[in-house]
N, C-alpha and C. Protein backbone atom coordinates (compact mmCIF):
# COMPACT_ATOMS: atom_id res chain seq x y z
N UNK A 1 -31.20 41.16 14.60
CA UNK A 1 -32.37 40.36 14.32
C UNK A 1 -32.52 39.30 15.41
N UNK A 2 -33.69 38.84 15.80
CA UNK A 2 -34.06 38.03 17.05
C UNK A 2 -34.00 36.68 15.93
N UNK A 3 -33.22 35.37 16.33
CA UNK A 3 -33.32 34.23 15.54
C UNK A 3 -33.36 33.22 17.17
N UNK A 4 -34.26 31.90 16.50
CA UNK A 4 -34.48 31.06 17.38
C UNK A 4 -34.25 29.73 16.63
N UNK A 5 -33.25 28.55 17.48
CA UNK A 5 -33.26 27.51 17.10
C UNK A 5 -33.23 26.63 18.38
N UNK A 6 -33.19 25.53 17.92
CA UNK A 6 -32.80 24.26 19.17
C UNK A 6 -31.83 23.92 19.17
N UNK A 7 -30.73 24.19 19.97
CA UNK A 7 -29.43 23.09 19.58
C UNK A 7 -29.20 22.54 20.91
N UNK A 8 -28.81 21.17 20.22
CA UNK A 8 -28.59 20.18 21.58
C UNK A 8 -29.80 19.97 22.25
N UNK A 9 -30.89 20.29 21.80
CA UNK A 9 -32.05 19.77 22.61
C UNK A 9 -32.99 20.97 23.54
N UNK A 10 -32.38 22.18 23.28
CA UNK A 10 -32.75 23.16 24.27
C UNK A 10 -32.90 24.58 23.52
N UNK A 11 -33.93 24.94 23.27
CA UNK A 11 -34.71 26.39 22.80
C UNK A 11 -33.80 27.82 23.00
N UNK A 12 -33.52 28.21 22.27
CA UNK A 12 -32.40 29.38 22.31
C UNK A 12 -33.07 30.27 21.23
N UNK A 13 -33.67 31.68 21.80
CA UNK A 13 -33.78 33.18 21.22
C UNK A 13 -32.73 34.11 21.68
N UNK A 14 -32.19 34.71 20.62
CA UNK A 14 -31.22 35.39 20.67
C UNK A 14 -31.02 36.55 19.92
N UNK A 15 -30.96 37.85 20.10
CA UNK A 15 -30.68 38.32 19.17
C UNK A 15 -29.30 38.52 18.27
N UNK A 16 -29.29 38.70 16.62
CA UNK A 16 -27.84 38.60 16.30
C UNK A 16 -27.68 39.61 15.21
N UNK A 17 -26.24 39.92 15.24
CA UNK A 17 -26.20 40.98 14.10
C UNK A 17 -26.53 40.23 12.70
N UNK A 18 -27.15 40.44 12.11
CA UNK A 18 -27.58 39.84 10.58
C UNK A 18 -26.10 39.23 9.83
N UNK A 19 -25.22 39.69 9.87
CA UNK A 19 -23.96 38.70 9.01
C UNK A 19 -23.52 38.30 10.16
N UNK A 20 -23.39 37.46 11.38
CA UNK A 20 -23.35 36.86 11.91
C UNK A 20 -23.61 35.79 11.72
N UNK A 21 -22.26 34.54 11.49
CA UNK A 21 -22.16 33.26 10.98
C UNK A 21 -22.47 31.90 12.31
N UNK A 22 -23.01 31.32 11.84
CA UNK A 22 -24.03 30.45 12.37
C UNK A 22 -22.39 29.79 13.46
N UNK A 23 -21.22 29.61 13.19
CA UNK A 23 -20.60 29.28 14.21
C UNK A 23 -19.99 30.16 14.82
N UNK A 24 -19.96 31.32 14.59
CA UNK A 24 -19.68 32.34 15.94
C UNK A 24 -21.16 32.71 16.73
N UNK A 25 -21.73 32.27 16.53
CA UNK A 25 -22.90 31.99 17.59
C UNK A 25 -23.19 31.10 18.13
N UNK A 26 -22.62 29.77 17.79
CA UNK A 26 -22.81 29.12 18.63
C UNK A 26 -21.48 29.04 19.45
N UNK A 27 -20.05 29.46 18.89
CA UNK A 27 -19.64 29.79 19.99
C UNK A 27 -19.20 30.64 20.84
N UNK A 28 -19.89 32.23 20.48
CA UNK A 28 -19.66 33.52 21.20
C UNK A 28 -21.19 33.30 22.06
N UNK A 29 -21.76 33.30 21.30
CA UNK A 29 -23.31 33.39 22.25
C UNK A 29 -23.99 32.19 22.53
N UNK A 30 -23.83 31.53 22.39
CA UNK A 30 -24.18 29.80 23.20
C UNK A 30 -23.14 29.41 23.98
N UNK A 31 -21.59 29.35 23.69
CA UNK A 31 -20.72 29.44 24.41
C UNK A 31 -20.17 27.24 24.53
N UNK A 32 -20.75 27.52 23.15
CA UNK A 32 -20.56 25.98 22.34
C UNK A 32 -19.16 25.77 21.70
N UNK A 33 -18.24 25.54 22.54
CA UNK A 33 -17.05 25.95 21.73
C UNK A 33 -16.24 24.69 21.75
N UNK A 34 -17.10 23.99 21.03
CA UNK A 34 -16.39 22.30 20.65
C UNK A 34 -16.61 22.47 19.26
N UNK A 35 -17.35 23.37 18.46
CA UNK A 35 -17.38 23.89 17.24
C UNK A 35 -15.92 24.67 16.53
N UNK A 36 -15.28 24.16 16.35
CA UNK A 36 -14.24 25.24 15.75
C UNK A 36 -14.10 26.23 14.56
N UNK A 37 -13.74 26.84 14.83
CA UNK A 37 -13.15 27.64 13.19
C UNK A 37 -11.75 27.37 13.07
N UNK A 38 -11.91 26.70 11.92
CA UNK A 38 -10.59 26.63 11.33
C UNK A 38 -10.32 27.47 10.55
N UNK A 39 -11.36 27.45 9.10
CA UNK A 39 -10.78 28.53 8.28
C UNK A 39 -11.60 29.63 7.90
N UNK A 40 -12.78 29.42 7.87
CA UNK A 40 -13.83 30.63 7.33
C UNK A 40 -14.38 30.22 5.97
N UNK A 41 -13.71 29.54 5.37
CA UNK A 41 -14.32 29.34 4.04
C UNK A 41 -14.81 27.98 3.62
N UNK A 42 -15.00 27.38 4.56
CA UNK A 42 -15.84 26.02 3.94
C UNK A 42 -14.42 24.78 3.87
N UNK A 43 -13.35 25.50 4.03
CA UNK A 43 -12.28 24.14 3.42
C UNK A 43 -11.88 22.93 4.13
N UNK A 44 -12.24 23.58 5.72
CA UNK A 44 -11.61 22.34 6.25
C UNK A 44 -12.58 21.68 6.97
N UNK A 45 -13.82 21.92 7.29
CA UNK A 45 -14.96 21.39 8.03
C UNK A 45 -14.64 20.65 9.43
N UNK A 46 -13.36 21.59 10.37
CA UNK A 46 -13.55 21.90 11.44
C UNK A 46 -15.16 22.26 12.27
N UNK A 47 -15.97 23.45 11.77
CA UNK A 47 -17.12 24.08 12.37
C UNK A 47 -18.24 22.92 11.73
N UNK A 48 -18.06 21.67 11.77
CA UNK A 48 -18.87 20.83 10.67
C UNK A 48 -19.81 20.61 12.45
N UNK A 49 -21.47 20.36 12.14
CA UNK A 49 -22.58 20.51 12.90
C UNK A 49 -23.76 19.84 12.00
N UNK A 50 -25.11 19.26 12.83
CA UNK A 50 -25.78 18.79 11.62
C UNK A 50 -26.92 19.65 12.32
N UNK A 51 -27.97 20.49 11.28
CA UNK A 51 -28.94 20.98 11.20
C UNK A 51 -30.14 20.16 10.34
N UNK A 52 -31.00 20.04 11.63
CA UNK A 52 -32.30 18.98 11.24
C UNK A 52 -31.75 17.50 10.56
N UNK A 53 -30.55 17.66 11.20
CA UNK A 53 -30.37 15.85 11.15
C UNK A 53 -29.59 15.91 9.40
N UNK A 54 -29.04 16.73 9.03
CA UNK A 54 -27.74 17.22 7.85
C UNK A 54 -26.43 17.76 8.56
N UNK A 55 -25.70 17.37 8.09
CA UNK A 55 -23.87 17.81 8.04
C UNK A 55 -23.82 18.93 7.53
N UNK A 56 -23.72 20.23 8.09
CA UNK A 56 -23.23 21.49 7.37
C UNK A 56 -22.16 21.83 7.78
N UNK A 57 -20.87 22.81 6.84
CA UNK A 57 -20.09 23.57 7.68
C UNK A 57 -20.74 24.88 7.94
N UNK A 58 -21.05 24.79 9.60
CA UNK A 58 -21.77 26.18 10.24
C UNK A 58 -20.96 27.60 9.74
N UNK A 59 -19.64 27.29 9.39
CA UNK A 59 -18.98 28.81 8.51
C UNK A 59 -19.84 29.17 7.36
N UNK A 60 -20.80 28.28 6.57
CA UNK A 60 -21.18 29.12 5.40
C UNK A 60 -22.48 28.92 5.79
N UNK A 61 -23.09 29.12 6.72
CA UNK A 61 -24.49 29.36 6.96
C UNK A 61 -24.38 30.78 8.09
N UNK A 62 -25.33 31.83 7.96
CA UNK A 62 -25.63 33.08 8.95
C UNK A 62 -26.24 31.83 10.08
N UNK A 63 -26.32 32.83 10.82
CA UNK A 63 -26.99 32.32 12.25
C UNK A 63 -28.25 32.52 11.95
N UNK A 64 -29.06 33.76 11.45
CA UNK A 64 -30.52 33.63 10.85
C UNK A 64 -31.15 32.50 10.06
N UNK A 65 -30.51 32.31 9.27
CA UNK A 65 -30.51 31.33 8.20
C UNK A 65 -30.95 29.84 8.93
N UNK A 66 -30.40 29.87 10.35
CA UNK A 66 -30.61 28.75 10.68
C UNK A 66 -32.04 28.93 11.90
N UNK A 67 -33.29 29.53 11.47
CA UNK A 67 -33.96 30.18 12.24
C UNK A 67 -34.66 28.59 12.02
N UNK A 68 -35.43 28.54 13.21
CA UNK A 68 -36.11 27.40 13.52
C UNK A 68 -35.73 25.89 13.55
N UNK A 69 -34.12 25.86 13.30
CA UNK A 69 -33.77 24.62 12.97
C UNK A 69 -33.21 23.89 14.29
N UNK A 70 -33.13 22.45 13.93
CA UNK A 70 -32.90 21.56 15.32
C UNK A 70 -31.58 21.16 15.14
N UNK A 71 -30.25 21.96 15.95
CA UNK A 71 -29.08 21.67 15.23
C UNK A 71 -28.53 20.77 16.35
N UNK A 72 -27.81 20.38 16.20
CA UNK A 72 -26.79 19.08 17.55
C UNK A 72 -24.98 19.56 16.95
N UNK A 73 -24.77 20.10 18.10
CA UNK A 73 -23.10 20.51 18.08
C UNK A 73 -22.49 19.29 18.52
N UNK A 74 -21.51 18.61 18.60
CA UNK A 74 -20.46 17.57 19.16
C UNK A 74 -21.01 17.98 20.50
N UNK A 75 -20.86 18.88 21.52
CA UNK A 75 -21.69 18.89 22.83
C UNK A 75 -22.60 18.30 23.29
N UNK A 76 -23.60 18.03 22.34
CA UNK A 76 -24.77 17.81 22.35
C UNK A 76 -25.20 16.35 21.42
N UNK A 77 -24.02 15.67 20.79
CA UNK A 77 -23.83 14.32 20.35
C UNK A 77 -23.89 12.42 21.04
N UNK A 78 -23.63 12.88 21.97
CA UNK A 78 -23.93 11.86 23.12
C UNK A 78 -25.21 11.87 23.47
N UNK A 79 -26.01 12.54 24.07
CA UNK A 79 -27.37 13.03 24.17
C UNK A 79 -28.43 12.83 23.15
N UNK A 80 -27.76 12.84 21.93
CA UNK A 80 -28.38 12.38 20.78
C UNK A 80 -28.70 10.71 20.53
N UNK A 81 -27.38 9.99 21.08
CA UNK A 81 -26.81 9.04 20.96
C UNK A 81 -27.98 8.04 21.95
N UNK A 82 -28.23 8.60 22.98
CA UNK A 82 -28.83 8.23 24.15
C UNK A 82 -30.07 8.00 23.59
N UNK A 83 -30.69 9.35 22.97
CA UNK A 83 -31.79 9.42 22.70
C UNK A 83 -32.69 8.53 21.89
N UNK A 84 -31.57 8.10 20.98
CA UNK A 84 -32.02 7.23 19.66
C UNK A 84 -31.72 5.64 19.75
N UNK A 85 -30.98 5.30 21.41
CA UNK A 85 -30.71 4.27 21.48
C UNK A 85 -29.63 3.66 20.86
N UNK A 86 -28.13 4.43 20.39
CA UNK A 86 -27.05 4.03 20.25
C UNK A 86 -25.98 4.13 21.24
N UNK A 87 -26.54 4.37 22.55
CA UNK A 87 -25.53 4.23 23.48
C UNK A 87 -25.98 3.46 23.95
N UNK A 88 -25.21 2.58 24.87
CA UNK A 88 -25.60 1.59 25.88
C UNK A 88 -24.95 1.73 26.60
N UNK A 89 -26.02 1.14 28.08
CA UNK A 89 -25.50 1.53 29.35
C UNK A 89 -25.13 2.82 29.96
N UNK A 90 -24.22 2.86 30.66
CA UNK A 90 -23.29 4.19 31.33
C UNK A 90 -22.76 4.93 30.51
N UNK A 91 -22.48 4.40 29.33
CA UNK A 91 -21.84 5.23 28.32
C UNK A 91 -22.11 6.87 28.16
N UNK A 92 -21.22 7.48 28.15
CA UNK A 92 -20.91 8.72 28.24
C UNK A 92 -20.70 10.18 26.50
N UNK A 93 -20.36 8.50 26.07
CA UNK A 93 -20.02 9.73 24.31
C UNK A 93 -20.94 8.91 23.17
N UNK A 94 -20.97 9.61 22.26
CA UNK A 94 -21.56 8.52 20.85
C UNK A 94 -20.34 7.57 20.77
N UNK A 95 -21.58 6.59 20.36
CA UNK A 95 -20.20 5.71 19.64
C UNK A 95 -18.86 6.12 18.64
N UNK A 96 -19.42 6.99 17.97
CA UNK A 96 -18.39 7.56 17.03
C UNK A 96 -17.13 8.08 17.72
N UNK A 97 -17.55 9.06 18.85
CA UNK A 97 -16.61 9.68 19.68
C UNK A 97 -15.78 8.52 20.43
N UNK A 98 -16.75 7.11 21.05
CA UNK A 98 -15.85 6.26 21.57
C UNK A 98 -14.69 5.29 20.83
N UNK A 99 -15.20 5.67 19.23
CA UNK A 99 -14.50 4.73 18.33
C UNK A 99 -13.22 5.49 17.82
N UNK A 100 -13.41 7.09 17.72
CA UNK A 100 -12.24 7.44 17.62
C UNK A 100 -11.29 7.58 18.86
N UNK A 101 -11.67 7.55 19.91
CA UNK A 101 -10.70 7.49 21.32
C UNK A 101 -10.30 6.31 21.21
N UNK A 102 -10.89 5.03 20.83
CA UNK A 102 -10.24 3.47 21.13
C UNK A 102 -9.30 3.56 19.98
N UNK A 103 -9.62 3.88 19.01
CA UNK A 103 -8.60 3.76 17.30
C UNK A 103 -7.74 4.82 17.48
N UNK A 104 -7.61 5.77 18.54
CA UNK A 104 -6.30 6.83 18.10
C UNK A 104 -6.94 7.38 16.57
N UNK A 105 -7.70 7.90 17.01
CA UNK A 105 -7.81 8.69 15.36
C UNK A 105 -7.92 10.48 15.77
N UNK A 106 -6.79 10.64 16.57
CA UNK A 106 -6.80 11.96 16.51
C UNK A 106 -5.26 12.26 16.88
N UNK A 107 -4.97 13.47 16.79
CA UNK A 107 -3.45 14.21 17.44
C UNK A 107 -3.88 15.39 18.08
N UNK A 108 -3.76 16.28 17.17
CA UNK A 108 -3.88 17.15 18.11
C UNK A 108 -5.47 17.70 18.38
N UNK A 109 -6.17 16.73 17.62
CA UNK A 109 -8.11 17.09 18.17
C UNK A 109 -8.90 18.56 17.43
N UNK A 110 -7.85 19.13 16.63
CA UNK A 110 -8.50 20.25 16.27
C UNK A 110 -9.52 19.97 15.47
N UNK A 111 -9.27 19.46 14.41
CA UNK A 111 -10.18 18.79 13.29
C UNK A 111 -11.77 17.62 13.46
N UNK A 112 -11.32 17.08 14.96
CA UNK A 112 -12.26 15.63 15.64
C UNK A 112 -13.23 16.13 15.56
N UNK A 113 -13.71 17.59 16.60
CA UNK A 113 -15.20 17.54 16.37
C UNK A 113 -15.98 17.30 15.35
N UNK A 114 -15.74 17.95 13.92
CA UNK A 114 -16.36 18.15 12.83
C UNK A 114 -15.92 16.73 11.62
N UNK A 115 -14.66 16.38 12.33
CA UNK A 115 -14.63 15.12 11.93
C UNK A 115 -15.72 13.63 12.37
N UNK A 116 -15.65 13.84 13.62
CA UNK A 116 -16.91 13.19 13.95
C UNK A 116 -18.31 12.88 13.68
N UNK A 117 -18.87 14.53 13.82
CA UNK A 117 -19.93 14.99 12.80
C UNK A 117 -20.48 14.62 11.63
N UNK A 118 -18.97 14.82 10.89
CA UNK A 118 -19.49 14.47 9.61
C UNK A 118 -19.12 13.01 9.71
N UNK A 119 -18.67 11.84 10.18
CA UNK A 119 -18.64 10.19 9.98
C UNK A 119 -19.77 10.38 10.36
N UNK A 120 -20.71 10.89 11.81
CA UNK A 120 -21.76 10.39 12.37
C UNK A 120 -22.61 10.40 10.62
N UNK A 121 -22.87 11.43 10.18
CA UNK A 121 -23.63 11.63 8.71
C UNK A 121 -23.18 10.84 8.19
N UNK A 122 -22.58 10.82 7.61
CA UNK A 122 -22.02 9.58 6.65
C UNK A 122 -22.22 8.40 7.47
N UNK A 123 -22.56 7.56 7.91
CA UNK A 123 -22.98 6.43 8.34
C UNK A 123 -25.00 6.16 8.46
N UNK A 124 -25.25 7.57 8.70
CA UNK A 124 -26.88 8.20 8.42
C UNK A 124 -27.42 7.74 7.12
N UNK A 125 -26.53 8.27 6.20
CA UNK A 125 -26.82 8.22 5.22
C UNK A 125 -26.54 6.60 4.01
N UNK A 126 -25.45 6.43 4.68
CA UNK A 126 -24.42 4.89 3.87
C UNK A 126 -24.24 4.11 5.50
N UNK A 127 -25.24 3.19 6.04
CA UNK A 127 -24.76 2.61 7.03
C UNK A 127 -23.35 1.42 7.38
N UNK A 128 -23.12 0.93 6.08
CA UNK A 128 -21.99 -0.18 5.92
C UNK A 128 -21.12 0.67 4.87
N UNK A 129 -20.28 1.71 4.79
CA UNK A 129 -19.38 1.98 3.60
C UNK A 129 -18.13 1.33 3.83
N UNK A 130 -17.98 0.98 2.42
CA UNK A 130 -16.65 0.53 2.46
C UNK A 130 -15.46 1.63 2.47
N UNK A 131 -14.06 1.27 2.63
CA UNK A 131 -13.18 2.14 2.93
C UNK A 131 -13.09 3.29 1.97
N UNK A 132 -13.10 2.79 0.98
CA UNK A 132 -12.69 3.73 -0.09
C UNK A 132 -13.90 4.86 0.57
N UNK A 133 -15.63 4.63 0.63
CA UNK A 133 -16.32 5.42 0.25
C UNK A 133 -16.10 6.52 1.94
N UNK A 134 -15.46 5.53 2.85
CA UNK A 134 -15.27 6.33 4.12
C UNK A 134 -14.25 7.40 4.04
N UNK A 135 -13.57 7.69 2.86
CA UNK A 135 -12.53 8.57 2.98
C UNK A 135 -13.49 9.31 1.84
N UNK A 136 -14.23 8.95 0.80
CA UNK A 136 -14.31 9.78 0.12
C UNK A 136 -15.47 10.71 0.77
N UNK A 137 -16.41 9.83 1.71
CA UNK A 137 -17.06 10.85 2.61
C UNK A 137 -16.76 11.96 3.24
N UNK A 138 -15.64 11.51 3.94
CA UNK A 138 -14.86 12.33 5.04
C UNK A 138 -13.67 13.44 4.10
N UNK A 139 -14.09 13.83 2.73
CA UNK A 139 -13.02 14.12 2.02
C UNK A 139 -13.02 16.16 2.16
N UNK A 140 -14.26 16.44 3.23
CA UNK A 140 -14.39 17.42 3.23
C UNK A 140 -13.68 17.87 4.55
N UNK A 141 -13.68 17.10 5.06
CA UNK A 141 -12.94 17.72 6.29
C UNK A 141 -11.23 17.03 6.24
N UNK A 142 -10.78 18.17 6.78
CA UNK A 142 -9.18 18.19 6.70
C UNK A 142 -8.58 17.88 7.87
N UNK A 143 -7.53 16.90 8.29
CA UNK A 143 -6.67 16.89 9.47
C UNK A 143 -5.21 17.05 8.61
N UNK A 144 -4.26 17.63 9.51
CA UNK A 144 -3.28 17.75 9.13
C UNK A 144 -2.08 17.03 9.93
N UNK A 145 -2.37 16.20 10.74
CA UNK A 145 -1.95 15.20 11.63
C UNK A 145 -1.85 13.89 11.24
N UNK A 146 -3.21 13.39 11.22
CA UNK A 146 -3.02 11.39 11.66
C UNK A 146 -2.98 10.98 10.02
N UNK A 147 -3.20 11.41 8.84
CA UNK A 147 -2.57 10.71 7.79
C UNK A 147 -3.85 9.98 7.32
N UNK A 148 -5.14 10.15 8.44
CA UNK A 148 -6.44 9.90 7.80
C UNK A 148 -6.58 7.93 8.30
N UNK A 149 -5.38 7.02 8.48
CA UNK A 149 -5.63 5.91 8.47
C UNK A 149 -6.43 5.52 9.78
N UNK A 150 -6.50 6.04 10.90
CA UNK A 150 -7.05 5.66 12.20
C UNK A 150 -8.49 6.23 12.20
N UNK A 151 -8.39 7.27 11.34
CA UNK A 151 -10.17 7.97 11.40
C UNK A 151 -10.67 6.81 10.85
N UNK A 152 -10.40 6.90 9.79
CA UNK A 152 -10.87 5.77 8.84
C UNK A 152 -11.28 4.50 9.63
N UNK A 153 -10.00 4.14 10.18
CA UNK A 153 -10.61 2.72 11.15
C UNK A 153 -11.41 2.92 11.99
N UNK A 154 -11.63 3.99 12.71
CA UNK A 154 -12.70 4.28 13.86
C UNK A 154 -13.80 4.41 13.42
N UNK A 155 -14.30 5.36 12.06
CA UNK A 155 -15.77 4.85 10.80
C UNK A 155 -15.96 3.70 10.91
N UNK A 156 -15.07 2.96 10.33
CA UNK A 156 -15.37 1.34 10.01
C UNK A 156 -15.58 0.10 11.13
N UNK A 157 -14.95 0.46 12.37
CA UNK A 157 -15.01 0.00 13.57
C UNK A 157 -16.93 0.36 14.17
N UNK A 158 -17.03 1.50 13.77
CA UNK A 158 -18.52 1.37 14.26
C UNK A 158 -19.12 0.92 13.44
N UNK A 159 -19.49 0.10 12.35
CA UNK A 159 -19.75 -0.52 10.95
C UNK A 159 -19.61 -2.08 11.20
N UNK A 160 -18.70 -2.45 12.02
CA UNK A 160 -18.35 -3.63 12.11
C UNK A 160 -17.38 -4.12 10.98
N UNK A 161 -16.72 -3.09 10.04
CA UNK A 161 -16.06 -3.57 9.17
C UNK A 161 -14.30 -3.13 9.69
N UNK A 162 -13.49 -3.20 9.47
CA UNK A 162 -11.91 -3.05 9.44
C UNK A 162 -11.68 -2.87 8.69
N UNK A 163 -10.27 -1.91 8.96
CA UNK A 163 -9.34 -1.38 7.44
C UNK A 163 -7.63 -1.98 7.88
């Protein structure tokens, strides 16, 4: 099936096999591979992406499914950032991305992209959360590393609040 979306800002027709999951296309055939798969089933929201400005895990959406939509991968998050006037200056990443590099809120990075993702949403949606509600946001995506306390501070660090 021929499916067309925008991601990151740039018009993409493609054709795809019909059960073809919205993140093995973006990273077999876009070649977007800051998207991960972790597990396939929704559990750990590694492949986490926002479509039309929502947090999905791209594992439980087809790639059809996402026909006409304006999606932004972590690739394509800075650019966003720019766009809307949350970067300043020279700056190079979203804030989110710069808040988890200053806070150490990662190890081994598998989990960051979609961890990112989904704080960027969760702050969209709840601009000041308090701690509690920053973990219970972030309760969909899984790290098996940092113990959750530095993500947490890097949310709240772009908030202006501390944990």
């Amino acid at each position: 099936m021929e499916v067309s979306m925008t991601v990151n800002g740039t018009s993409h027709t493609s054709d795809v096999e019909p059960r073809t999951l919205l993140v093995h296309h973006l990273r077999d055939t876009l070649d977007l591979t800051g998207t991960n798969v972790g597990c396939d089933t929704s559990s750990c929201g590694a492949c986490t992406i926002h479509i039309d400005g929502r947090s999905i895990k791209s594992c439980t959406m087809l790639a059809v499914q996402a026909e006409g939509a304006a999606i932004t991968t972590i690739e394509g998050l800075a650019d966003m950032a720019k766009a809307n006037g949350s970067a300043t200056g020279d700056q190079q990443w979203h804030p989110m991305q710069e808040a988890f590099q200053q806070c150490h809120a990662l190890q081994c990075g598998y989990c960051t992209p979609g961890m990112v993702m989904a704080a960027v949403s969760l702050l969209g949606e709840k601009p000041n959360p308090s701690e509690d509600e920053v973990r219970e946001g972030l309760e969909g995506n899984l790290c098996r590393c940092t113990g959750y306390h530095n993500i947490v501070k890097a949310v709240l660090s772009t908030t202006g609040g501390a944990s």
